[in-house]
N, C-alpha and C. Protein backbone atom coordinates (compact mmCIF):
# COMPACT_ATOMS: atom_id res chain seq x y z
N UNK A 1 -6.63 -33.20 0.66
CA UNK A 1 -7.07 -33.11 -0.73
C UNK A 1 -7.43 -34.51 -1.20
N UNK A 2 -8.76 -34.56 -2.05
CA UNK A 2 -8.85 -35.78 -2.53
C UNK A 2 -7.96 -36.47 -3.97
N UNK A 3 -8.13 -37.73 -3.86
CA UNK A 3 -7.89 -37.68 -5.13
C UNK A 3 -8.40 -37.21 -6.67
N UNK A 4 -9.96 -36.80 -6.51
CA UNK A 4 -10.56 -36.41 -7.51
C UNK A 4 -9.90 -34.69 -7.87
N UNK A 5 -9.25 -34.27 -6.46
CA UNK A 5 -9.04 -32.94 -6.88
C UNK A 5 -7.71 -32.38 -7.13
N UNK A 6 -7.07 -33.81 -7.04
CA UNK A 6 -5.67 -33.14 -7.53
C UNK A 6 -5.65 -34.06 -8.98
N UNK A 7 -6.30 -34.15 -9.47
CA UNK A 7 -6.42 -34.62 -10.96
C UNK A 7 -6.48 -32.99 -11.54
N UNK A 8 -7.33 -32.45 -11.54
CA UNK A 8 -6.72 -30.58 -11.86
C UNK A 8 -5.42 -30.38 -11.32
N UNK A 9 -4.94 -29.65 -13.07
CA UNK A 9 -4.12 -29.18 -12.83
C UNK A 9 -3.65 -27.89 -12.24
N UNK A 10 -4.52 -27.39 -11.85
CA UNK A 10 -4.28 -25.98 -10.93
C UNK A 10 -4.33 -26.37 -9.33
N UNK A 11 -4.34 -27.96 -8.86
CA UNK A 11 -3.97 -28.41 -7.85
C UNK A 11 -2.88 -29.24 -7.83
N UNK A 12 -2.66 -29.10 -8.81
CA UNK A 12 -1.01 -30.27 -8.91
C UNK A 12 0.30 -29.09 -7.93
N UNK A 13 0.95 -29.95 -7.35
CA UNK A 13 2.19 -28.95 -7.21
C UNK A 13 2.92 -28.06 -7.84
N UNK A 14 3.87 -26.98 -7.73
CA UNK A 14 4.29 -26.32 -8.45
C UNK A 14 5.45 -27.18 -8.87
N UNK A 15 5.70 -27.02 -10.85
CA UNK A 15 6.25 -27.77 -11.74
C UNK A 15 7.73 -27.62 -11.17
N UNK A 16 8.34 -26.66 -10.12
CA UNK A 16 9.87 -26.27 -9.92
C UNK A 16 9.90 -27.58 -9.28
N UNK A 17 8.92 -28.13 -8.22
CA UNK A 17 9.38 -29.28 -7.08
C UNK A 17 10.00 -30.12 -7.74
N UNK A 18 9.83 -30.46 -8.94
CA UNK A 18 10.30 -31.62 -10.03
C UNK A 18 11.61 -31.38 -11.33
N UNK A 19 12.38 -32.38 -11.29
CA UNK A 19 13.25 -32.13 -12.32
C UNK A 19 13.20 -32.03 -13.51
N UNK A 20 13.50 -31.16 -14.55
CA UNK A 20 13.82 -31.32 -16.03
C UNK A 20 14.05 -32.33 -16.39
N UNK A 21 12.70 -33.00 -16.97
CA UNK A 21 12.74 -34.44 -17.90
C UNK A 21 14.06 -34.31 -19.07
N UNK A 22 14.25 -33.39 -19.65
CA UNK A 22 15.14 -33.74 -20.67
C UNK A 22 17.01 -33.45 -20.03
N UNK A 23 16.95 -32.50 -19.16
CA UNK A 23 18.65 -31.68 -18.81
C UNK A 23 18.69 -32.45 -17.15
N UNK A 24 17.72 -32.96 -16.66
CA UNK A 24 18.18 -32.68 -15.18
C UNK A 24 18.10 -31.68 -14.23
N UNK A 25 17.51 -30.57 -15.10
CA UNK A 25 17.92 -29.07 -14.50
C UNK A 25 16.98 -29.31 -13.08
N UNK A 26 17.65 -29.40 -11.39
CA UNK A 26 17.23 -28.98 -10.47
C UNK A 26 16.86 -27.55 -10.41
N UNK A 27 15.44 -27.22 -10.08
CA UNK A 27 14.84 -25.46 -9.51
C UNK A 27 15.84 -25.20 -8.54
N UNK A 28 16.10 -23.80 -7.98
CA UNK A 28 16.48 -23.04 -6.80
C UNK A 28 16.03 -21.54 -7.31
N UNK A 29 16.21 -20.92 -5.58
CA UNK A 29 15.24 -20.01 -6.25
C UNK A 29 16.49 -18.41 -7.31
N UNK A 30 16.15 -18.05 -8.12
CA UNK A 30 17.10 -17.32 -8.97
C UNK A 30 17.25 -18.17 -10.18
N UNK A 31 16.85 -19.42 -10.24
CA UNK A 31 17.12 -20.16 -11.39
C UNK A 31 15.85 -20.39 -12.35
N UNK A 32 16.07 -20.33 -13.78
CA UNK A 32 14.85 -20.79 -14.74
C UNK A 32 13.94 -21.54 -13.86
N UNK A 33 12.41 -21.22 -14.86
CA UNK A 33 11.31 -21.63 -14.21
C UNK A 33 11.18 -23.06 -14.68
N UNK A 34 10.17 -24.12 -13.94
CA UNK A 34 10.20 -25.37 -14.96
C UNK A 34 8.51 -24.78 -15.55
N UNK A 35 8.23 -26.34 -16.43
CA UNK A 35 6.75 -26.23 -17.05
C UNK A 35 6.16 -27.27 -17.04
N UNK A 36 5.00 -27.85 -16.59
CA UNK A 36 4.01 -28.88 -17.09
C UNK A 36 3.95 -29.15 -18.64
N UNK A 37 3.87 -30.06 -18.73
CA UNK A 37 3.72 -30.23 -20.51
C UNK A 37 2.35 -30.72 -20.84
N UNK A 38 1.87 -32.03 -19.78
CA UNK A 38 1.10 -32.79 -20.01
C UNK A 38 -0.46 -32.06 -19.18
N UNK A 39 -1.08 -31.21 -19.25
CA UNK A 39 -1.70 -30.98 -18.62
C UNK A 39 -3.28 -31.57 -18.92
N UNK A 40 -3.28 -32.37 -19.73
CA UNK A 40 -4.22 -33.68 -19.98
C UNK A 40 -3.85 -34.67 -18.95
N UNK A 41 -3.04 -34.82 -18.43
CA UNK A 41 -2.13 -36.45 -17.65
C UNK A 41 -3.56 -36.28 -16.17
N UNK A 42 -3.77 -37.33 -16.05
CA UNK A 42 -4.39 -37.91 -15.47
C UNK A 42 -3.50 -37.50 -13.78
N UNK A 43 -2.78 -37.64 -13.86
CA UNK A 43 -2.08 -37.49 -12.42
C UNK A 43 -0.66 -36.09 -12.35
N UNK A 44 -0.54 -36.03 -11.37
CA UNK A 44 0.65 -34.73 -11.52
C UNK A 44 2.00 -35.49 -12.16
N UNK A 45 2.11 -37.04 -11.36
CA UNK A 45 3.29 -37.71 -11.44
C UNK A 45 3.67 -37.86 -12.83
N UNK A 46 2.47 -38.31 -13.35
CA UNK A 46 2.93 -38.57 -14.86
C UNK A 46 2.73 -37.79 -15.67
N UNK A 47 2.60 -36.51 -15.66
CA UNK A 47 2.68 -35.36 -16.60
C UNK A 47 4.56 -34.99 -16.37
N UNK A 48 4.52 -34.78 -17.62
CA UNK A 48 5.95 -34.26 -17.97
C UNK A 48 6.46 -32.80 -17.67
N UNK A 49 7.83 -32.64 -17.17
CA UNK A 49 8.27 -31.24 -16.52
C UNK A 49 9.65 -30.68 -17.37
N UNK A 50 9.09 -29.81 -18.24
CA UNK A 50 10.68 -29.68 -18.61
C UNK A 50 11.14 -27.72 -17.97
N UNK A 51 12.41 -27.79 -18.04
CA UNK A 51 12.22 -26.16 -18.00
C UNK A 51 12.10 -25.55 -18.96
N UNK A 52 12.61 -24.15 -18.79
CA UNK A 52 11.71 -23.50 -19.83
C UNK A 52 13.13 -23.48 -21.33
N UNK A 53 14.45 -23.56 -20.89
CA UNK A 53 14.98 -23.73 -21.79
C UNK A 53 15.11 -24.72 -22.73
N UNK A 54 14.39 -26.03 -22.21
CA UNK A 54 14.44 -27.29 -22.59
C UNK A 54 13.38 -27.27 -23.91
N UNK A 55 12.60 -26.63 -22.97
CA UNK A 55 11.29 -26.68 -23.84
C UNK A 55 11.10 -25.60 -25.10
N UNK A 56 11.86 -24.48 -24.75
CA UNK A 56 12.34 -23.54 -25.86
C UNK A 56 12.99 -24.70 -26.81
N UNK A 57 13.71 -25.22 -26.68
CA UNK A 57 14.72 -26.33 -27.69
C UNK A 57 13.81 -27.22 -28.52
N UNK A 58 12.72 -27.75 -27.76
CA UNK A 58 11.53 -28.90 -28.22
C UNK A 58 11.08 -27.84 -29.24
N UNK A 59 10.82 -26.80 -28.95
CA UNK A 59 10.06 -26.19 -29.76
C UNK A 59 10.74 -25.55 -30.93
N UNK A 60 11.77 -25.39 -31.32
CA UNK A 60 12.61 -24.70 -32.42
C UNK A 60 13.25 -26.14 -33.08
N UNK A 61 13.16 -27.12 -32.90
CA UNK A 61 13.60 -28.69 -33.33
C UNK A 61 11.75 -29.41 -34.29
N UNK A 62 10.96 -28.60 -33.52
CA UNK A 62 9.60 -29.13 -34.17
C UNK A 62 9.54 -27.78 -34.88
N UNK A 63 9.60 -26.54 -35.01
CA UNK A 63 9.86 -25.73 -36.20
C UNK A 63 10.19 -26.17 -37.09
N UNK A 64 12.18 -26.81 -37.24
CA UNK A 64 12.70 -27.05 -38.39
C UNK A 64 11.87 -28.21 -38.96
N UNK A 65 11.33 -28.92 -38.59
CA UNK A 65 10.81 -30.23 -39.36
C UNK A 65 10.22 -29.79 -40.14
């Protein structure tokens, strides 16, 4: 794969290979899914991974505001 083509994000790896930016949460399989956040990011590395409970939390914390 080149580098021009893993700049898409439907060629980036799947988001489980990577840990929960906010909990730590390691994937296995039976366990919550993770998520891409950044799917603008220029590279897979530096797009952000949270799971999905994490990110449920981000999102009910930017509600109350």
């Amino acid at each position: 794969m080149s580098e021009d083509d893993a700049r898409h994000p439907a060629d980036w790896p799947h988001p489980n290979t990577r840990p929960c930016e906010d909990c730590g949460h390691i994937w296995f399989a039976g366990e919550r899914r993770h998520e891409y956040l950044d799917h603008d990011a220029e590279r897979h590395e530096d797009a952000r991974v949270l799971c999905v409970l994490c990110r449920r939390r981000r999102g009910f914390a930017r509600a109350e505001e």
